[in-house]
PDB file of N, CA and C in Angstrom:
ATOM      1  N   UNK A   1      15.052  13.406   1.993  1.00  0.00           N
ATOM      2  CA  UNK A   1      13.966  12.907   2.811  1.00  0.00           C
ATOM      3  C   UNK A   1      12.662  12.877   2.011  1.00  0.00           C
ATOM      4  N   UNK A   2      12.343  14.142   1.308  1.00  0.00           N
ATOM      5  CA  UNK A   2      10.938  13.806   0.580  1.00  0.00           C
ATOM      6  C   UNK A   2      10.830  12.547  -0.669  1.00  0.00           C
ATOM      7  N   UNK A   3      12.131  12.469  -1.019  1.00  0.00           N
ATOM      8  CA  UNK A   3      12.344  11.463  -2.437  1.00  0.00           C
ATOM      9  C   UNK A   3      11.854  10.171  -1.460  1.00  0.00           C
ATOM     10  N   UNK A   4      12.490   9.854  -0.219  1.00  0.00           N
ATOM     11  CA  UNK A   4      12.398   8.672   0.482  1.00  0.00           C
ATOM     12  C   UNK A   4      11.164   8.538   0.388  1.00  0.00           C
ATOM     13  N   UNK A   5      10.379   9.602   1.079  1.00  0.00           N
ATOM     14  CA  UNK A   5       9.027   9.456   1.565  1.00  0.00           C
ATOM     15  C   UNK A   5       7.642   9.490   0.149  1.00  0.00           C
ATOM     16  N   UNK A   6       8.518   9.599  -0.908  1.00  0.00           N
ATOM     17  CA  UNK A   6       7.709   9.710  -1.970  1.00  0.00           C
ATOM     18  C   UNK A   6       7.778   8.307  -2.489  1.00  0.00           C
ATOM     19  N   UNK A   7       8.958   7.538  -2.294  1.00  0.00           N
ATOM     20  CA  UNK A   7       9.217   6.456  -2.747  1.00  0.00           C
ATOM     21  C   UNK A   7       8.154   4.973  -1.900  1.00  0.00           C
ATOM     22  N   UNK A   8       8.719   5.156  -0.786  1.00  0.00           N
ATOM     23  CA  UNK A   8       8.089   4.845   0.318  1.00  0.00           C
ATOM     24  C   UNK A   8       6.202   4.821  -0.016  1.00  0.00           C
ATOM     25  N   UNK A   9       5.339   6.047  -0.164  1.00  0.00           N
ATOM     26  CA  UNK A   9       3.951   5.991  -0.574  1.00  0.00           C
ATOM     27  C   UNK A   9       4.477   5.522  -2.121  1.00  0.00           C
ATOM     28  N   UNK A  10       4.961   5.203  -2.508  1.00  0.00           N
ATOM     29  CA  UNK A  10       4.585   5.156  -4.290  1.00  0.00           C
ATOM     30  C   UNK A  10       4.604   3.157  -4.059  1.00  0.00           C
ATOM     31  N   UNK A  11       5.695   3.141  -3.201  1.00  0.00           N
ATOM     32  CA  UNK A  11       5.640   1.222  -3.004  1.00  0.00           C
ATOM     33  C   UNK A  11       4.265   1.145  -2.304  1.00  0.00           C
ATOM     34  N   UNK A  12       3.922   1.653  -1.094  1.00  0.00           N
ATOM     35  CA  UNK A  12       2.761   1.082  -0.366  1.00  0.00           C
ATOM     36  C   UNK A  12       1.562   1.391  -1.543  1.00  0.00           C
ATOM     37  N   UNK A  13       1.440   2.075  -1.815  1.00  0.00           N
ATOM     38  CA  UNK A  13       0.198   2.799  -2.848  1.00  0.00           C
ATOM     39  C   UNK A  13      -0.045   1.508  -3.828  1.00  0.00           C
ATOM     40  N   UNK A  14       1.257   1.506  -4.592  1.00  0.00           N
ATOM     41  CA  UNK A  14       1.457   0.182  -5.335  1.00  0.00           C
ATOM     42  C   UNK A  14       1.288  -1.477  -4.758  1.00  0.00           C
ATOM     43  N   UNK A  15       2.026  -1.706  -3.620  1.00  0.00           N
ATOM     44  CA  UNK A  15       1.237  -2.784  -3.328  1.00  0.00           C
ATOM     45  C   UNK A  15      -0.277  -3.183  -2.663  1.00  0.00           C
ATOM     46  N   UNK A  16      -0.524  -2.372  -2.507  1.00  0.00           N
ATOM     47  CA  UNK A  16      -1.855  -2.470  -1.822  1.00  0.00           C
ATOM     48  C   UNK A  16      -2.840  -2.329  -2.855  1.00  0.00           C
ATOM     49  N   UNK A  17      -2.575  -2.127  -4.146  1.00  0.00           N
ATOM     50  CA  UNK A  17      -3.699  -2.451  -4.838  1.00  0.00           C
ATOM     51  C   UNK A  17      -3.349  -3.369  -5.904  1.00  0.00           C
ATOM     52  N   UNK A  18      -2.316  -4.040  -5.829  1.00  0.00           N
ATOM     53  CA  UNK A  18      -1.665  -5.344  -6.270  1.00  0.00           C
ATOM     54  C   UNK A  18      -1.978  -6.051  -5.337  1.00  0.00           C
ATOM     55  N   UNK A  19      -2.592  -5.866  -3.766  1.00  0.00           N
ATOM     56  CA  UNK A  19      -2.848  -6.777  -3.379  1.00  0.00           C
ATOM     57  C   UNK A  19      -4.444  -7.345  -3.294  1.00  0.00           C
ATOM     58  N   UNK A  20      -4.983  -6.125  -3.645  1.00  0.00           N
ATOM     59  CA  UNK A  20      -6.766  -5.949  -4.154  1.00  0.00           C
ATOM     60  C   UNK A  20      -6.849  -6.802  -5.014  1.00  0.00           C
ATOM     61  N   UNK A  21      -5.852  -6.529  -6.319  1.00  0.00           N
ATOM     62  CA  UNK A  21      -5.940  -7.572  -7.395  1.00  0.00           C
ATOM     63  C   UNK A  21      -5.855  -8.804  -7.275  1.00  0.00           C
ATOM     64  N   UNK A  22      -4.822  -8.924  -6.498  1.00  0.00           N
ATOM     65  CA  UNK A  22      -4.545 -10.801  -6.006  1.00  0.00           C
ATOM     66  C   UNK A  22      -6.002 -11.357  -4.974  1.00  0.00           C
ATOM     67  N   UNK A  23      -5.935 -10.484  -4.400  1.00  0.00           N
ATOM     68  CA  UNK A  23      -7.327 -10.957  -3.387  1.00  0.00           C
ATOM     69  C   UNK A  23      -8.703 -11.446  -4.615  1.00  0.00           C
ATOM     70  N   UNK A  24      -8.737 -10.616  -5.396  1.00  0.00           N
ATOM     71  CA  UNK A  24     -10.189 -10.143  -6.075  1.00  0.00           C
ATOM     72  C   UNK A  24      -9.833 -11.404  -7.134  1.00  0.00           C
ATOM     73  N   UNK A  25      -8.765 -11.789  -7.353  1.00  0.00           N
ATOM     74  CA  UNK A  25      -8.511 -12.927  -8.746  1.00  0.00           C
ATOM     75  C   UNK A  25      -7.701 -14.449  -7.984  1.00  0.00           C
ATOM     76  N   UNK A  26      -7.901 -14.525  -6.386  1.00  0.00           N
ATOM     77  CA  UNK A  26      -7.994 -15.700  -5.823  1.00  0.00           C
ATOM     78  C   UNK A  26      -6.626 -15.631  -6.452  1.00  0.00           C
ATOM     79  N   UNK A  27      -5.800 -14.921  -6.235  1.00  0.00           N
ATOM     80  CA  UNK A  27      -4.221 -15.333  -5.946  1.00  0.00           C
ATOM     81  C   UNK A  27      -3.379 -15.498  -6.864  1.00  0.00           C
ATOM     82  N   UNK A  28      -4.309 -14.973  -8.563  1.00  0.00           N
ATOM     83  CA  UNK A  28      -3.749 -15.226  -9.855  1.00  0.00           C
ATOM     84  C   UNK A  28      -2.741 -13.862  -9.896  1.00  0.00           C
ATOM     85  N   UNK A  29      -2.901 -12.577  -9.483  1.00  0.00           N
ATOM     86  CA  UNK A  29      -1.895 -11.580  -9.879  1.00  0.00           C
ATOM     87  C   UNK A  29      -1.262 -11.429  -8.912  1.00  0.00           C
ATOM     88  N   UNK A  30      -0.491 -12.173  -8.733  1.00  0.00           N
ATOM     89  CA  UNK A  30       0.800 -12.268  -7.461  1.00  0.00           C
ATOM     90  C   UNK A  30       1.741 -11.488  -7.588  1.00  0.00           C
ATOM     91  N   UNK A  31       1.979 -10.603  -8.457  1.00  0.00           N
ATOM     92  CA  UNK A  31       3.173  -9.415  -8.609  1.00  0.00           C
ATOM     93  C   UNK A  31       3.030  -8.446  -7.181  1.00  0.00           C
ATOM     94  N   UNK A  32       4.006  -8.452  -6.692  1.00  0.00           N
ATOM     95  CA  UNK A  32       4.236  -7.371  -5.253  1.00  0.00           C
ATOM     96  C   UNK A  32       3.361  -7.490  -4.155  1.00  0.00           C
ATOM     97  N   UNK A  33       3.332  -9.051  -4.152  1.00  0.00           N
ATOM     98  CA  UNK A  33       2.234  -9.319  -3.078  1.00  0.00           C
ATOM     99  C   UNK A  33       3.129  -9.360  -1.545  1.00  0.00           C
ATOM    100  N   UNK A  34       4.205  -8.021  -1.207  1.00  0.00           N
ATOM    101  CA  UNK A  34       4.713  -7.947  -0.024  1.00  0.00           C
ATOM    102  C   UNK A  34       3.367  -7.908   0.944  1.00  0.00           C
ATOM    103  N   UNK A  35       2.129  -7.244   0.612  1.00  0.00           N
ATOM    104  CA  UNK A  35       1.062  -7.154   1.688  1.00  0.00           C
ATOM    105  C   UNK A  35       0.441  -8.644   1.935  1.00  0.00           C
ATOM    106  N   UNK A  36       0.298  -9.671   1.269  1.00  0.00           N
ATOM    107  CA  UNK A  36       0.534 -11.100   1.684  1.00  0.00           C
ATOM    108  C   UNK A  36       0.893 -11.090   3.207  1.00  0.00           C
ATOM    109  N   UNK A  37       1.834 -10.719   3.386  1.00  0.00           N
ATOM    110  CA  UNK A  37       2.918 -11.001   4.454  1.00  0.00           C
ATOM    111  C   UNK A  37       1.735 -10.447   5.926  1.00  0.00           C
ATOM    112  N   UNK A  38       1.194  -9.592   5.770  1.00  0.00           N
ATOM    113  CA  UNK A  38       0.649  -8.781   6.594  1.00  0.00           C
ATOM    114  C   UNK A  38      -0.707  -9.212   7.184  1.00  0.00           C
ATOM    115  N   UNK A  39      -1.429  -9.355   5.936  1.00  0.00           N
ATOM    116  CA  UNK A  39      -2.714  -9.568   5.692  1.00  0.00           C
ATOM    117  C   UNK A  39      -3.491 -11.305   6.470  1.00  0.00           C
ATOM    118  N   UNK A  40      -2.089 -12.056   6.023  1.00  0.00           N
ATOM    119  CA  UNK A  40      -2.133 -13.154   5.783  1.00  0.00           C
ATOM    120  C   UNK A  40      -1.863 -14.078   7.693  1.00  0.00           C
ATOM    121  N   UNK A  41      -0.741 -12.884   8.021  1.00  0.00           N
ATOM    122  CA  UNK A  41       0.249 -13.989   9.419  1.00  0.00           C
ATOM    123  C   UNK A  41      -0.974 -12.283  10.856  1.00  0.00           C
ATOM    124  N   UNK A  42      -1.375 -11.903  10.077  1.00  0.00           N
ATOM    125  CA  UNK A  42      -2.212 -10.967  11.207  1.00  0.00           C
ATOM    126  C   UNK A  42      -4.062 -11.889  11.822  1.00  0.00           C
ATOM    127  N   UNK A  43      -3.739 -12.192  12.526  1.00  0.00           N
ATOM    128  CA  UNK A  43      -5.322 -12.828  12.729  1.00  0.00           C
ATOM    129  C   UNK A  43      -6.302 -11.985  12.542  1.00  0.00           C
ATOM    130  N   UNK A  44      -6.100 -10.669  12.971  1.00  0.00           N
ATOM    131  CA  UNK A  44      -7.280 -10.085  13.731  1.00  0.00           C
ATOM    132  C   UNK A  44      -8.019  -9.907  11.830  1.00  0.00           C
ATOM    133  N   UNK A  45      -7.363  -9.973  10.800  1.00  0.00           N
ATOM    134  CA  UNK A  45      -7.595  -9.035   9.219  1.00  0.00           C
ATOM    135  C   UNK A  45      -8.010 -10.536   8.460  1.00  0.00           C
ATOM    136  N   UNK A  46      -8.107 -11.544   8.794  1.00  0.00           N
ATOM    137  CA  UNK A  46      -8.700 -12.688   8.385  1.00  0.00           C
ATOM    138  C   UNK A  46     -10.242 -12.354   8.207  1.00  0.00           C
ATOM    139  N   UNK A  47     -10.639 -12.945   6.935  1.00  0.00           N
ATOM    140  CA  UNK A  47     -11.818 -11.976   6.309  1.00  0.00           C
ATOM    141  C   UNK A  47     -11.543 -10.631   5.880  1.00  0.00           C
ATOM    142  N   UNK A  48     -10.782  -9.851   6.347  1.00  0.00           N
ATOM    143  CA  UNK A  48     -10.420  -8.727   5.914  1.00  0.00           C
ATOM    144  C   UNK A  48      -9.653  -8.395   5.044  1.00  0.00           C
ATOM    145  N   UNK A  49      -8.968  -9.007   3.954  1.00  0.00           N
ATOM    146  CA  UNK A  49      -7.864  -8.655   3.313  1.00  0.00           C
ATOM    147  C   UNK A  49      -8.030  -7.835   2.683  1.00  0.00           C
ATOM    148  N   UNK A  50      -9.368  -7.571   1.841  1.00  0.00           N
ATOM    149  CA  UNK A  50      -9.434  -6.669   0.578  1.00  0.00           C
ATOM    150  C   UNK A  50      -9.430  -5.418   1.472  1.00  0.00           C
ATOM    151  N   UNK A  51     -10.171  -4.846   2.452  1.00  0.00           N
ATOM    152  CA  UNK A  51     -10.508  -3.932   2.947  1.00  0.00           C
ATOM    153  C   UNK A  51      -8.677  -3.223   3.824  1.00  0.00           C
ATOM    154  N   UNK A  52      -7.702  -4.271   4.164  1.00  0.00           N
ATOM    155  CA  UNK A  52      -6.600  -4.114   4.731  1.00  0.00           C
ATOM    156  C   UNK A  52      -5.901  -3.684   3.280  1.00  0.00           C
ATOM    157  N   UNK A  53      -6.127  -4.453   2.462  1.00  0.00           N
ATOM    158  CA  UNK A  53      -5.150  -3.674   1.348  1.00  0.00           C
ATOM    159  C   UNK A  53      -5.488  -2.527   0.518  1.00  0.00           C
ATOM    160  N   UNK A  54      -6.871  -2.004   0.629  1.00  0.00           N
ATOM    161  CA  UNK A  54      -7.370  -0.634   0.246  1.00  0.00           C
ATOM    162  C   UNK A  54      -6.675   0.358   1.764  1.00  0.00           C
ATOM    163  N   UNK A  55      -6.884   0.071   2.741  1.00  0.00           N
ATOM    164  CA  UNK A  55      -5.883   1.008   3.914  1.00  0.00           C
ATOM    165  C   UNK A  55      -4.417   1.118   3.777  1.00  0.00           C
ATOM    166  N   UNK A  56      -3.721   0.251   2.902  1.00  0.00           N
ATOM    167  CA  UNK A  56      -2.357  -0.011   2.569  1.00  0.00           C
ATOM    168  C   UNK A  56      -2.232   1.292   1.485  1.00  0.00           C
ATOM    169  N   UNK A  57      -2.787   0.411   0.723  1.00  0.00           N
ATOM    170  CA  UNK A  57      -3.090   1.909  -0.991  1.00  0.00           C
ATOM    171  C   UNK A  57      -3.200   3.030  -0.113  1.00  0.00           C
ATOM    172  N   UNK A  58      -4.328   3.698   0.303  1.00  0.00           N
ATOM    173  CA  UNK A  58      -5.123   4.861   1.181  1.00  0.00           C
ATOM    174  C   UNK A  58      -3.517   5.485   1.949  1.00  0.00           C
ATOM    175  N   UNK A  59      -2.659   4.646   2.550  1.00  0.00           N
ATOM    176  CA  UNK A  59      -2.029   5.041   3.538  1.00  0.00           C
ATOM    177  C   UNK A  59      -0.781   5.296   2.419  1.00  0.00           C
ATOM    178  N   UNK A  60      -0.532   4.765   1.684  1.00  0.00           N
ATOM    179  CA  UNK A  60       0.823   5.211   0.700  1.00  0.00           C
ATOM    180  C   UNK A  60       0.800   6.377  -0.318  1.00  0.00           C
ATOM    181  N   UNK A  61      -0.605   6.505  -0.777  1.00  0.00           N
ATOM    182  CA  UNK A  61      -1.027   7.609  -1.497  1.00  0.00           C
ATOM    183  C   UNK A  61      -1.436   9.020  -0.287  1.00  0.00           C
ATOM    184  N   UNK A  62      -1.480   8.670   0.847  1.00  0.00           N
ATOM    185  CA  UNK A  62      -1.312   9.782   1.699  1.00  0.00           C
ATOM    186  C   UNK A  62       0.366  10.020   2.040  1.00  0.00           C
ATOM    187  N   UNK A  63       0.860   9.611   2.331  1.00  0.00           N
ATOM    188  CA  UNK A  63       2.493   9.390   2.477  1.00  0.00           C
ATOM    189  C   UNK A  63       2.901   9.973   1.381  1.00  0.00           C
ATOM    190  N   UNK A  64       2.524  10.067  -0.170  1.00  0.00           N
ATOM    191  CA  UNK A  64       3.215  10.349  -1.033  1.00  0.00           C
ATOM    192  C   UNK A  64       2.717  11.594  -1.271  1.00  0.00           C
ATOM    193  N   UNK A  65       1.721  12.311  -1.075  1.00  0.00           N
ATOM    194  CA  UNK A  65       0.637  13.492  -1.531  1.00  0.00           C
ATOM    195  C   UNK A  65       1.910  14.572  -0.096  1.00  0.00           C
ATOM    196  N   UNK A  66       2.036  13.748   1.396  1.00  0.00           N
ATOM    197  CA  UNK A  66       1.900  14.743   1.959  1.00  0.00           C
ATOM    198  C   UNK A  66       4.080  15.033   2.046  1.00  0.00           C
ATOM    199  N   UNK A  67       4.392  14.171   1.141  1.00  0.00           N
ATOM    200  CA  UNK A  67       6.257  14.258   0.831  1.00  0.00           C
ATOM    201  C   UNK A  67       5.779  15.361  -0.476  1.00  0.00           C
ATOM    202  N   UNK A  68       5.069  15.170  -1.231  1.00  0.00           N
ATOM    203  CA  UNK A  68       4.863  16.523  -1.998  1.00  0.00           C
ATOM    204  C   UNK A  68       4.526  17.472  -1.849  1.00  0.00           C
ATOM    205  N   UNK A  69       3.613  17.670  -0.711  1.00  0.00           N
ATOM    206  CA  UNK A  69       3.090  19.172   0.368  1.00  0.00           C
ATOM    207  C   UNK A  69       4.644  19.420   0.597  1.00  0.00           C
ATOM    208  N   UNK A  70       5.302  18.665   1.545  1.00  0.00           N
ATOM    209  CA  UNK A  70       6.614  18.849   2.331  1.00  0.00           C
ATOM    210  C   UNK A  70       7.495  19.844   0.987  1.00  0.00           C
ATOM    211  N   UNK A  71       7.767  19.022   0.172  1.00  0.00           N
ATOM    212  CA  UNK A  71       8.637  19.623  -1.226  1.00  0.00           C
ATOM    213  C   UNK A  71       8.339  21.049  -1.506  1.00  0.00           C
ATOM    214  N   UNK A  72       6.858  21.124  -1.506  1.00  0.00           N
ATOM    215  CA  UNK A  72       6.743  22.408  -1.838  1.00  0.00           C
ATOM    216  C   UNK A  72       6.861  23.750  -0.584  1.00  0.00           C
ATOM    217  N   UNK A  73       6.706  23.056   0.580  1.00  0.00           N
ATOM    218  CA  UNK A  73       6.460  23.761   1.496  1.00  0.00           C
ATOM    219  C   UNK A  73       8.056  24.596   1.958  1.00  0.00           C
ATOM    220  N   UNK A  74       8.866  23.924   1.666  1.00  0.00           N
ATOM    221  CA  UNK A  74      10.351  23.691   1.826  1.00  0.00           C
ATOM    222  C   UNK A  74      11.041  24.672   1.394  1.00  0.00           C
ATOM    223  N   UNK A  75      10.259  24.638  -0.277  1.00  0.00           N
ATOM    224  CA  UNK A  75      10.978  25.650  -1.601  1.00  0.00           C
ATOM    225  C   UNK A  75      10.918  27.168  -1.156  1.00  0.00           C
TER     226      UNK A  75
END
């Protein structure tokens, strides 16, 4: 379960600031642009993308910090 949940924040962490990049370079660094998907078909985050894909990052690097609390807490 913690490997999942480490894996899990290490993808969101990762795309969400692959998707900063694509936002910030008008669509030139398209590598792991799964947050596209989100950002893009959500109305309410129109104008919002950069700020939705820093909460993406924010939310995967918490996910992954707190599967490493878990790991240790466990031992």
């Amino acid at each position: 379960m913690r490997k999942l949940l480490e894996w899990v924040g290490a993808g969101l962490a990762l795309g969400g600031v692959a998707g900063v990049l694509r936002e910030l370079t008008d669509g030139w660094f398209g590598l792991l642009g799964f947050t596209r998907l989100l950002t893009e078909n959500v109305g309410l985050l129109h104008g919002y993308e950069i700020h939705a894909n820093v909460a993406i990052a924010a939310l995967g690097a918490s996910i992954a910090a707190a599967a490493g609390r878990l790991g240790r807490a466990a031992a």
